[in-house]
Structures are given as C-alpha cells and as structure tokens.
Protein backbone atom coordinates (compact mmCIF):
# COMPACT_ATOMS: atom_id res chain seq x y z
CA UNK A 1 123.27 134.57 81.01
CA UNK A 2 124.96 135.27 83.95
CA UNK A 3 124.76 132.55 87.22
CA UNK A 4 125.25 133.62 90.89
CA UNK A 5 128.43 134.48 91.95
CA UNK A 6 130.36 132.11 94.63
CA UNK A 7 129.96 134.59 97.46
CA UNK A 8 126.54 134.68 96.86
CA UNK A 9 125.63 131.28 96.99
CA UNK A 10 128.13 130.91 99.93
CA UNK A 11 126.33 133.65 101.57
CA UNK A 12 122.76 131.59 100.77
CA UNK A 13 124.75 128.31 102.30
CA UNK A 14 125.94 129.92 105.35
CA UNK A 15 122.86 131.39 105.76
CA UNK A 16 120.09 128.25 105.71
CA UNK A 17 123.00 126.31 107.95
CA UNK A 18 122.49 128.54 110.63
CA UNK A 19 122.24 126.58 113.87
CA UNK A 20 118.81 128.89 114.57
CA UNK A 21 115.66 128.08 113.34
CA UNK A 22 115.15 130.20 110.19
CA UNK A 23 111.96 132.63 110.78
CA UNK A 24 109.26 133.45 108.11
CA UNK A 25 110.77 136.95 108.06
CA UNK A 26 114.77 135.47 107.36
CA UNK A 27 113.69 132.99 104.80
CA UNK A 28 111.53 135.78 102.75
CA UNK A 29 114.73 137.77 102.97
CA UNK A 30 116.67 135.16 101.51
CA UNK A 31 114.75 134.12 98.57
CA UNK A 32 114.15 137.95 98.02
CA UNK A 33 117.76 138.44 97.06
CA UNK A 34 118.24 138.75 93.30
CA UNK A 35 120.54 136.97 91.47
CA UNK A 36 122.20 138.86 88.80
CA UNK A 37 120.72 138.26 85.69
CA UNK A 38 118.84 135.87 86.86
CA UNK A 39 115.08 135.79 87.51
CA UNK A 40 113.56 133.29 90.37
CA UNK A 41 112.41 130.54 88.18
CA UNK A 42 115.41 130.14 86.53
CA UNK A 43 117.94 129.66 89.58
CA UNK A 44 119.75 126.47 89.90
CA UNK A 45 117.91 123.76 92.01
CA UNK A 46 119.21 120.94 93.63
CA UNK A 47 118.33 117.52 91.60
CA UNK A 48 115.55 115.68 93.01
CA UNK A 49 116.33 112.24 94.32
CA UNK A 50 113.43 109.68 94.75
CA UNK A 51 113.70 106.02 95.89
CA UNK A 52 110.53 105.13 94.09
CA UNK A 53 107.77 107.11 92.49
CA UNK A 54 104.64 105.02 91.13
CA UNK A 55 100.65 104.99 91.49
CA UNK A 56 97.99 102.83 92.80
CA UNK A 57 94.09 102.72 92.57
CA UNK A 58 92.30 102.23 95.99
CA UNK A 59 88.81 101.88 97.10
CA UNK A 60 86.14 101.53 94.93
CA UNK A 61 83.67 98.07 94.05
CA UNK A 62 82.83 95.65 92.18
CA UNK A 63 79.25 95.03 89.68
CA UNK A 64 78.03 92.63 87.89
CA UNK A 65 76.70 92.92 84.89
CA UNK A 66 72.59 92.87 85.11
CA UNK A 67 72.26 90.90 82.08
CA UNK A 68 75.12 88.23 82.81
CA UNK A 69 76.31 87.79 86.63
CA UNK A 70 79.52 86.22 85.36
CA UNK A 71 80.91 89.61 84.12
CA UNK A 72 81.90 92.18 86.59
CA UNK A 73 83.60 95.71 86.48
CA UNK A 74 85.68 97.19 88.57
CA UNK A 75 84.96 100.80 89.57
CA UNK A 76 84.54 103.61 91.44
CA UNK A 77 88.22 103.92 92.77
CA UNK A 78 90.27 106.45 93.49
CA UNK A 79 93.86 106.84 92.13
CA UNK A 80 97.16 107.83 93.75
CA UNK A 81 100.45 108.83 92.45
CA UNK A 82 103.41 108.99 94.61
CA UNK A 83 106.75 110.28 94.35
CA UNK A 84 108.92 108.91 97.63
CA UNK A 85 112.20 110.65 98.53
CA UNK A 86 115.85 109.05 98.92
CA UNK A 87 115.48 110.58 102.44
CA UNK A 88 112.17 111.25 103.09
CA UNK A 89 110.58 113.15 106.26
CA UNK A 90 107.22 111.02 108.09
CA UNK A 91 105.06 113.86 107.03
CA UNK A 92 103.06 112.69 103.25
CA UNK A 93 102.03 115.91 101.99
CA UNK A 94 98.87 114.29 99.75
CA UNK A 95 98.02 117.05 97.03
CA UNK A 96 94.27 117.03 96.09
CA UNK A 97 92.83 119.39 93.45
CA UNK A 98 89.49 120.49 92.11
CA UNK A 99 90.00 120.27 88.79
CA UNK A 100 93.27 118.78 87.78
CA UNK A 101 96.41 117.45 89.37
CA UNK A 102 98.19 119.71 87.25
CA UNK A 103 98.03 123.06 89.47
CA UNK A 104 100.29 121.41 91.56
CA UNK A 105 102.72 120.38 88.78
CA UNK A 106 103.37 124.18 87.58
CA UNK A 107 103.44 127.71 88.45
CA UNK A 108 101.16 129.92 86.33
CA UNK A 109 104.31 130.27 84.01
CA UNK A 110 105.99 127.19 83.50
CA UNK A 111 108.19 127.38 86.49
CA UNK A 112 108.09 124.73 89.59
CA UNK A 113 104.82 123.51 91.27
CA UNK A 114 104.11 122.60 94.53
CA UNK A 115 105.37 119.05 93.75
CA UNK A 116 108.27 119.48 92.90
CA UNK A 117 109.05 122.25 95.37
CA UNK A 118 108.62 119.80 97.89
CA UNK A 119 109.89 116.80 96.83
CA UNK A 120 113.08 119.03 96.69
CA UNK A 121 112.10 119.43 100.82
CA UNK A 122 112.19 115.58 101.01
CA UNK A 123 108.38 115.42 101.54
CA UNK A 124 106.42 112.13 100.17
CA UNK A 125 104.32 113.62 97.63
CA UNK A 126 101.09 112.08 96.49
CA UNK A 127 98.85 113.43 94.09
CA UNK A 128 95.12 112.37 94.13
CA UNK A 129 92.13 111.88 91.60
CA UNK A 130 89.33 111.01 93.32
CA UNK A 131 87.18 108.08 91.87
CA UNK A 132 85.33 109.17 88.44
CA UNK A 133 88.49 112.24 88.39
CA UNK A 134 90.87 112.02 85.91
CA UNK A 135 93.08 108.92 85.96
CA UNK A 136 90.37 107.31 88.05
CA UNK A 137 87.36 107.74 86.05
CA UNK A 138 85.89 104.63 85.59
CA UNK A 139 83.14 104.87 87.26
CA UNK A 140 79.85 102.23 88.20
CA UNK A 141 77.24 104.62 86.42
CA UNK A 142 76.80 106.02 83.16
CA UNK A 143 78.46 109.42 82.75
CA UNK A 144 77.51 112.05 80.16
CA UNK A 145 79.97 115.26 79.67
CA UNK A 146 78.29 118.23 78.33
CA UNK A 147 80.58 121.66 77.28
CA UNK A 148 79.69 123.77 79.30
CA UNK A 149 81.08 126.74 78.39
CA UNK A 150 82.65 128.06 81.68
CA UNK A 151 86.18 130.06 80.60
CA UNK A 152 84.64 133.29 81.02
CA UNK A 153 83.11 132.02 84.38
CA UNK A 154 86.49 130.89 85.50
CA UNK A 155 88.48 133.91 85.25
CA UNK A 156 86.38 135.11 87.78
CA UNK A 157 86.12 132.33 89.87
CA UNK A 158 89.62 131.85 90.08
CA UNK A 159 90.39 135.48 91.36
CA UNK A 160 92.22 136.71 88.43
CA UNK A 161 90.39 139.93 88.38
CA UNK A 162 86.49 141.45 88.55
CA UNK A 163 85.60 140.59 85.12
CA UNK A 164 86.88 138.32 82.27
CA UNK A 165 90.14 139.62 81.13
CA UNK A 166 90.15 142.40 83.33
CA UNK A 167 92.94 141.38 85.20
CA UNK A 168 93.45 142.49 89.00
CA UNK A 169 96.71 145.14 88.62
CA UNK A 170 98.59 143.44 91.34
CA UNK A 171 97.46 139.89 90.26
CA UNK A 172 100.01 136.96 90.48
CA UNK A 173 100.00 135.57 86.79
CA UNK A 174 101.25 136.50 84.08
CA UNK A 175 98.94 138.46 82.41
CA UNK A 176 100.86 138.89 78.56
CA UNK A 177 101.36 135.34 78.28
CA UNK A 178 98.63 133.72 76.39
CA UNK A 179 100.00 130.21 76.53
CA UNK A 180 99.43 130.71 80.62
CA UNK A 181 96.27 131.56 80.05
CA UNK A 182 95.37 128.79 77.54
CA UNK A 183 97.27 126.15 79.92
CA UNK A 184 95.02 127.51 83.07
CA UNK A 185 91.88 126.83 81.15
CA UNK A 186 92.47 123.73 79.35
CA UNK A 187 94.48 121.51 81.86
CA UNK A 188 91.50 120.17 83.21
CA UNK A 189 88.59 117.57 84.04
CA UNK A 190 85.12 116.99 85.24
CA UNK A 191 84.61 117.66 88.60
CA UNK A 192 81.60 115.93 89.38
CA UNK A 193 80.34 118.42 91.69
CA UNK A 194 77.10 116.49 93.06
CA UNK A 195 76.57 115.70 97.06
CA UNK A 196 76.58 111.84 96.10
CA UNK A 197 80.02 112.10 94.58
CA UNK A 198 81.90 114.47 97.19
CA UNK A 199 80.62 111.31 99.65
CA UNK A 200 82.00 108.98 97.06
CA UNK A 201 85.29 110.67 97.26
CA UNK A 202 85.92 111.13 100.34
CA UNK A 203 84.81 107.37 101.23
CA UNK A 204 87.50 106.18 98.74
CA UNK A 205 90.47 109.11 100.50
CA UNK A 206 89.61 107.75 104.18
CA UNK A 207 90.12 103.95 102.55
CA UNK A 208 93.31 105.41 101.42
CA UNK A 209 94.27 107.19 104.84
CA UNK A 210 93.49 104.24 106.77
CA UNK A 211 95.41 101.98 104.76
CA UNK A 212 98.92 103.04 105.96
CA UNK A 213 99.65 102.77 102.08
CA UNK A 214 100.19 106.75 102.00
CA UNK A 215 101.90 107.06 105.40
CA UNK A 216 101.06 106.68 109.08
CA UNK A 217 101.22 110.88 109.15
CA UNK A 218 99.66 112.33 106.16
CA UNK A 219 98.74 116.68 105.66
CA UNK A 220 96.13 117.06 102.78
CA UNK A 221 97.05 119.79 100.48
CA UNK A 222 93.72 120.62 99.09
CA UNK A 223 92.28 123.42 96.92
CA UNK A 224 88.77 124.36 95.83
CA UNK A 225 86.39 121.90 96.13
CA UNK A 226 88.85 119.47 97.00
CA UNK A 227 88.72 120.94 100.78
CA UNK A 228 85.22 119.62 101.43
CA UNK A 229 86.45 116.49 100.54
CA UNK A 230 89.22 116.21 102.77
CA UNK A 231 87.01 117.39 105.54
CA UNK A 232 84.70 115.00 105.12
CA UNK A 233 87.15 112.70 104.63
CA UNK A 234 88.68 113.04 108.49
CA UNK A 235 85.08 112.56 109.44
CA UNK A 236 84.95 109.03 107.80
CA UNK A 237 88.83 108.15 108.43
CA UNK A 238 89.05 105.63 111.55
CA UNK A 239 92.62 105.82 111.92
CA UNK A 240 95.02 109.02 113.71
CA UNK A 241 97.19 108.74 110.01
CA UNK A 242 95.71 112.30 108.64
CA UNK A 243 97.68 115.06 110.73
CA UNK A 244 97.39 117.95 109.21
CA UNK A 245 94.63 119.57 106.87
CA UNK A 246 95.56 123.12 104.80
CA UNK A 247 93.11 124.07 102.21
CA UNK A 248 93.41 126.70 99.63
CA UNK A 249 90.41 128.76 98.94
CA UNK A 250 87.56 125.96 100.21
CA UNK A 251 84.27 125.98 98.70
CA UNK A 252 82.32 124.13 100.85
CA UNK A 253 82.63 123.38 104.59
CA UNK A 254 81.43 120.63 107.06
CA UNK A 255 79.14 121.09 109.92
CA UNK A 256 78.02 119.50 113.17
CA UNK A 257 74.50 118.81 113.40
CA UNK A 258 74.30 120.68 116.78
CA UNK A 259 73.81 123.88 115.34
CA UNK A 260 71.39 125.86 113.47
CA UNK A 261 72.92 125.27 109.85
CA UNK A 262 71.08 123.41 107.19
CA UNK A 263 72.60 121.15 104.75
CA UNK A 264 72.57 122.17 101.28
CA UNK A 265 71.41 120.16 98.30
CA UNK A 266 74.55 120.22 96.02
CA UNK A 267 78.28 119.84 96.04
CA UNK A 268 79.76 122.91 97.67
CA UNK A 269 77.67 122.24 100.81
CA UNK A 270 77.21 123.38 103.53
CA UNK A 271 77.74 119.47 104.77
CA UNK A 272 76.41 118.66 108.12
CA UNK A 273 77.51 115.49 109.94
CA UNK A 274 76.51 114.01 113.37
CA UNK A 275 78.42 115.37 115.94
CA UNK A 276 80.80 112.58 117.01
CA UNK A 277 82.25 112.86 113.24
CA UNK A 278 82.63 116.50 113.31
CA UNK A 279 84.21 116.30 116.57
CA UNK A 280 86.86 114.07 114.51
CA UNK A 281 88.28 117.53 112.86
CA UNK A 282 89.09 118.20 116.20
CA UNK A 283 91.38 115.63 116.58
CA UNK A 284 93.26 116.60 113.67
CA UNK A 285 96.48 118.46 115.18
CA UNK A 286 96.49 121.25 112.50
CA UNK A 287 93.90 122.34 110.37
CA UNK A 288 94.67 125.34 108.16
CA UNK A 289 91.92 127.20 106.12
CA UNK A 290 94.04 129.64 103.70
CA UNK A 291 92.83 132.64 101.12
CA UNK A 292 94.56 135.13 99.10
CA UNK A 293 93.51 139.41 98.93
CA UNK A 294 90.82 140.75 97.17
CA UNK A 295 88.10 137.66 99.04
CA UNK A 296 86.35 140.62 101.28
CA UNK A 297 85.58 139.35 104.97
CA UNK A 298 81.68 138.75 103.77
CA UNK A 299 82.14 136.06 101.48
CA UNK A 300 80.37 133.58 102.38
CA UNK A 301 82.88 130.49 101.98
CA UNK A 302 84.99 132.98 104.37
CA UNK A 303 82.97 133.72 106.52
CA UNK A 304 82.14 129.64 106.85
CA UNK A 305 85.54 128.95 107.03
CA UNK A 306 85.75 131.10 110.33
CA UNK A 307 82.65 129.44 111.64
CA UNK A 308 84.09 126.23 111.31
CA UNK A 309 87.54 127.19 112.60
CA UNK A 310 86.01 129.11 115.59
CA UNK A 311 83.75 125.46 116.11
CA UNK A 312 86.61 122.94 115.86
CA UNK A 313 88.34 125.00 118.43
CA UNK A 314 85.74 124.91 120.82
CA UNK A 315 86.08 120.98 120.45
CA UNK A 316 89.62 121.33 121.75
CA UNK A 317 91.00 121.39 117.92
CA UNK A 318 93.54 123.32 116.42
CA UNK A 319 92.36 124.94 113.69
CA UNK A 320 92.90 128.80 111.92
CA UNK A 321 92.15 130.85 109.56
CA UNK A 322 95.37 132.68 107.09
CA UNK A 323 94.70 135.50 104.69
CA UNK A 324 97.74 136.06 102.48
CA UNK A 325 97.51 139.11 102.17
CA UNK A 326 96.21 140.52 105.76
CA UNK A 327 98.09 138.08 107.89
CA UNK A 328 100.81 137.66 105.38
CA UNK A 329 101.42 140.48 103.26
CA UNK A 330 101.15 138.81 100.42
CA UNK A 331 98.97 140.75 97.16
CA UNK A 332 97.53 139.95 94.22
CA UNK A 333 96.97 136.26 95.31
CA UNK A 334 94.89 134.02 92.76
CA UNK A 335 92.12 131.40 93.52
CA UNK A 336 95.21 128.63 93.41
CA UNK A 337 97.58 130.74 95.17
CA UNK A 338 100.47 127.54 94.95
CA UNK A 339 100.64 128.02 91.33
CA UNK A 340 100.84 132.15 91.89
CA UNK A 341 104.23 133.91 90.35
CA UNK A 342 104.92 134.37 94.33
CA UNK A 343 104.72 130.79 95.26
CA UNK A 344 108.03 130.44 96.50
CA UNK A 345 106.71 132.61 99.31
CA UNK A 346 103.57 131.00 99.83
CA UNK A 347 105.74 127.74 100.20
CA UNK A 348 107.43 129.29 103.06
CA UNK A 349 104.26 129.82 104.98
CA UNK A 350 103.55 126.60 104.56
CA UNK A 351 107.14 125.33 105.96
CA UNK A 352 106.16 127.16 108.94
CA UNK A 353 102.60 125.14 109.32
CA UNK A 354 104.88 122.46 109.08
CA UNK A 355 107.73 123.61 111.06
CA UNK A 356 105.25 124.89 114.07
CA UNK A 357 103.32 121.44 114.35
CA UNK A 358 105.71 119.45 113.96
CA UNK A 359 105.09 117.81 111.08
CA UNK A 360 108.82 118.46 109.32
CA UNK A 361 110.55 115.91 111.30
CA UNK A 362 112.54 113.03 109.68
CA UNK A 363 112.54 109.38 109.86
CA UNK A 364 114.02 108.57 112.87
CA UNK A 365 117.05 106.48 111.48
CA UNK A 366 117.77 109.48 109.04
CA UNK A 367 118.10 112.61 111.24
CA UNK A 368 119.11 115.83 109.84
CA UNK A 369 122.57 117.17 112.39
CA UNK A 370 121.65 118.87 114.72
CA UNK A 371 121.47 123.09 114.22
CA UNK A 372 120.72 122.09 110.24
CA UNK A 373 117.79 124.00 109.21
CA UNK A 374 114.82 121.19 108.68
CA UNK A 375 113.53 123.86 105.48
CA UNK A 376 115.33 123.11 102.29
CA UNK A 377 115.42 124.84 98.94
C-alpha cells in the first residue's frame, strides 16, 4: 500500500502552521485531499500521549439494609473515565451517551471516534455513565431488564433510513458491512429512560461538575437522551465549571416554568424547571443544539430545540441551533453523526465551536507559539 508522498505531507505541515487562523472552509480542503492509495481512516496519526488516564465513581448514597442497619450499600453513582493529555488544553470535553460510551470510541466502521480524535487535539476527555448506566449500575432499587426487541425500531430511530434496512442513499455508514451493523446494535445498555432517573443523573453530573475533579472549564458532548441530562444538569450545577454544552440530536429539552409548556410524564420530557434554574442555561457561554439532514423543520424535538435556543437567548445566553446539512453542507448524516463515515468533518465544526468561544486555549504555562494553529490532527 502506498503512504503519502513527502511533498504532500510537507504541503499538509506548511499548511496547518500557517500563522492565520485556519477557516472551516481551509481545513475541509485539507482533509479533503486524497492520499494516494490511501483511504481517510487509514492515514498515519500522530501517537497519542497521555499523562494519566483512569476512572472514578462520584455521587451517589448510601442504604442500609432494612433487615440489619449494620450492612450498607453503596449506590446510585455515577462513573467517569478520563484520559488526560501530556499537554492538555483547560477545556474537558466530557462525552455523555444515550446508550453506550462506545459511539464515541468508533466510527461506524472501525475507524477513530470522537475520543480519540480529540485526545489527539490535546483535549481532557472524559467519558460518562450515569448512575444505574453501564459501569455504574449499581443501583439502590431493584432493577428488572426485559428484551425488548427494539433493532428494527432503532434503525429508524437512529436516522439510517425510512424503514428497517432501507437505508437512506446518501447515508453515512457503511451499508455492506454487516459487522457495522451488528456492532451498532449490540454495543449497548439500558437506558433507564424514566423522569426519576434523568433527575438521578443529572444530580450525580452537577456533583461531578462542581467538584473541580473534571476541570474548572468543562463542554458536555452529549447525544440522544444524554442532552436532557446535561441540561438539566447546568440547572442543578452551582459552580461556573460547565462552559460549553453541544448536543447531538436531543430528545428531550428543558423549560422555564414561565411559559405555556407542560411537563411531560416520562423521560424525553418536555422538563420544566423554575425560572431562576432555567435562567442558569443562560449563563452557559455556548450552548450548541446540533442535527444531521433528512430531520424536516417540524419535528418536534427540532422544533423544541429552537424554542429553547430562541428562550435562552432572550435570557442574555448564547445559544444556536446547527443543521449539518443546511448550515453545513453536510448529507446523509445519522442519528450519532460523530460516529458518521464523515466525522472527520463534523470534528471540524466542532473545532470551530471551540475555536469561536474560546474554549481551545491552553494551560497557561504550556502555550502553543504564537501563529501555530490551536486545531490539530
């Protein structure tokens, strides 16, 4: 197989060491060029260096046992893996699923994940289960898992195409390979979709925010589900540590109690929250609410999304709304658009989130020479 030839890569070098900061339009260029027999996933990376990587469980409580005081459990916490940088930047980026921290590991095909992407960037990555989720699933009540059945629901769900197995022809997976699709179905837990346990959740993630254990400038990464959570979760938090919020496809959206919306009974909302907490969202410096082609305008988690942009704003916030493929030109987009074929581009867009707020800086005893681009591959 044939590498990249020196000019090539000296061209790429040259070109991300320009003493200008690199636009959206320039860095899609650049990862557009083709290397000659050499498809995207398989171009050379630079190692990733980490000073420390690890986990920790936070939040959560203690019970006794009803029939003997003296025994106790603990439960009901909330687990967090980190992965910290030889050089990191302030900015955590804190990676919080729906279903399973593994979307964030992979692309759709095996290649590199959001994590790794950028831990190459020198971000602090932490990836989350909230408490009864995966490595954090001892829980204070009894729990009973049922199949139930939901493959076929998925494929929909997810935004692979109309019906199950009818792919969308533009879609961002790879649509031959049935190990893809057996790892996208599999790979996953129990959500525990209920209105007590999105509380429970995001209780334990403001514990963890507050703490100063996962940074004194954290950006929640969230998809599905998981952006409810990290709404609520700046609601709770009593601490300026969460700076940033982008969420991928959220189903479910908070709500101040000032206007005419009523809460729903289940887990996707809509949540509604006094309005001193919702005015907390506002204080957030970036909020981001993200989704990919073929989610029409009248959807209703879209058109909530808008609603709660358009309401954050008016409480001097800073939030927007991004469609990938109107505002960004980018098609075929799935339901977990950072695990898409294309997310090398989707990457970018967020470098620019980043890059536009601020939130790409360095430590301050480690910063990058001046004129060095801040975004790095």
């Amino acid at each position: 197989m044939l590498g990249p030839s020196h000019n090539t890569k000296a061209f790429c070098i040259r070109a991300l060491q320009l003493p200008v900061r690199p636009t959206i339009k320039m860095l899609l260029s650049l990862l557009s060029l083709g290397f000659p027999g050499q498809g995207f996933a398989e171009r050379p990376s630079k190692p990733i260096i980490l000073s420390s990587s690890g986990g920790f469980q936070i939040g959560g409580k203690v019970i006794h046992s009803p029939y003997a005081a003296n025994l106790t459990l603990s439960c009901d916490h909330g687990y967090m893996e980190y992965f910290l940088p030889n050089r990191p930047r302030k900015t955590s980026l804190v990676m919080w699923h729906s279903s399973s921290t593994q979307v964030w590991q992979n692309r759709w095909d095996g290649g590199p994940g959001f994590k790794d992407m950028f831990l190459r960037r020198n971000y602090p990555v932490y990836l989350w289960d909230g408490p009864r989720v995966g490595r954090a699933n001892w829980a204070c009540e009894p729990i009973t898992y049922y199949p139930s059945y939901i493959d076929t629901a998925n494929f929909g769900a997810w935004n692979f195409g109309p019906r199950f197995k009818e792919w969308w022809s533009d879609v961002q997976f790879p649509t031959e390979n049935e190990e893809a699709w057996l790892q996208a179905t599999s790979a996953r837990y129990v959500e525990f979709d209920t209105k007590a346990n999105v509380a429970l959740h995001a209780d334990a993630a403001a514990i963890a925010a507050d703490s100063g254990r996962v940074g004194k400038s954290i950006v929640y990464l969230t998809n599905s589900a998981g952006g409810l959570r990290a709404q609520l979760t700046a609601t709770k938090s009593n601490t300026t540590n969460i700076k940033g919020i982008v969420t991928y496809e959220s189903i479910g959206y908070v709500f101040p109690d000032n206007i005419n919306i009523t809460a729903g009974p289940g887990g996707f909302g809509p949540y509604v929250v006094p309005l001193a907490e919702f005015k907390k969202l506002a204080k957030v410096p970036a909020i981001q609410f993200v989704w990919g082609d073929h989610r029409p305008e009248n959807h209703t988690s879209v058109k909530e999304s808008r609603l709660v942009a358009k309401l954050i704003n008016q409480y001097g916030g800073n939030a927007k709304v991004l469609k990938l493929g109107d505002d960004a030109g980018l098609k075929g987009s799935t339901h977990i658009p950072f695990a898409d074929l294309d997310n090398d581009e989707v990457a970018v867009l967020l470098d620019e989130f980043l890059e536009t707020n601020r939130l790409d800086e360095y430590e301050e005893d480690d910063e990058k020479e001046e004129g060095e681009s801040r975004i790095e591959k």
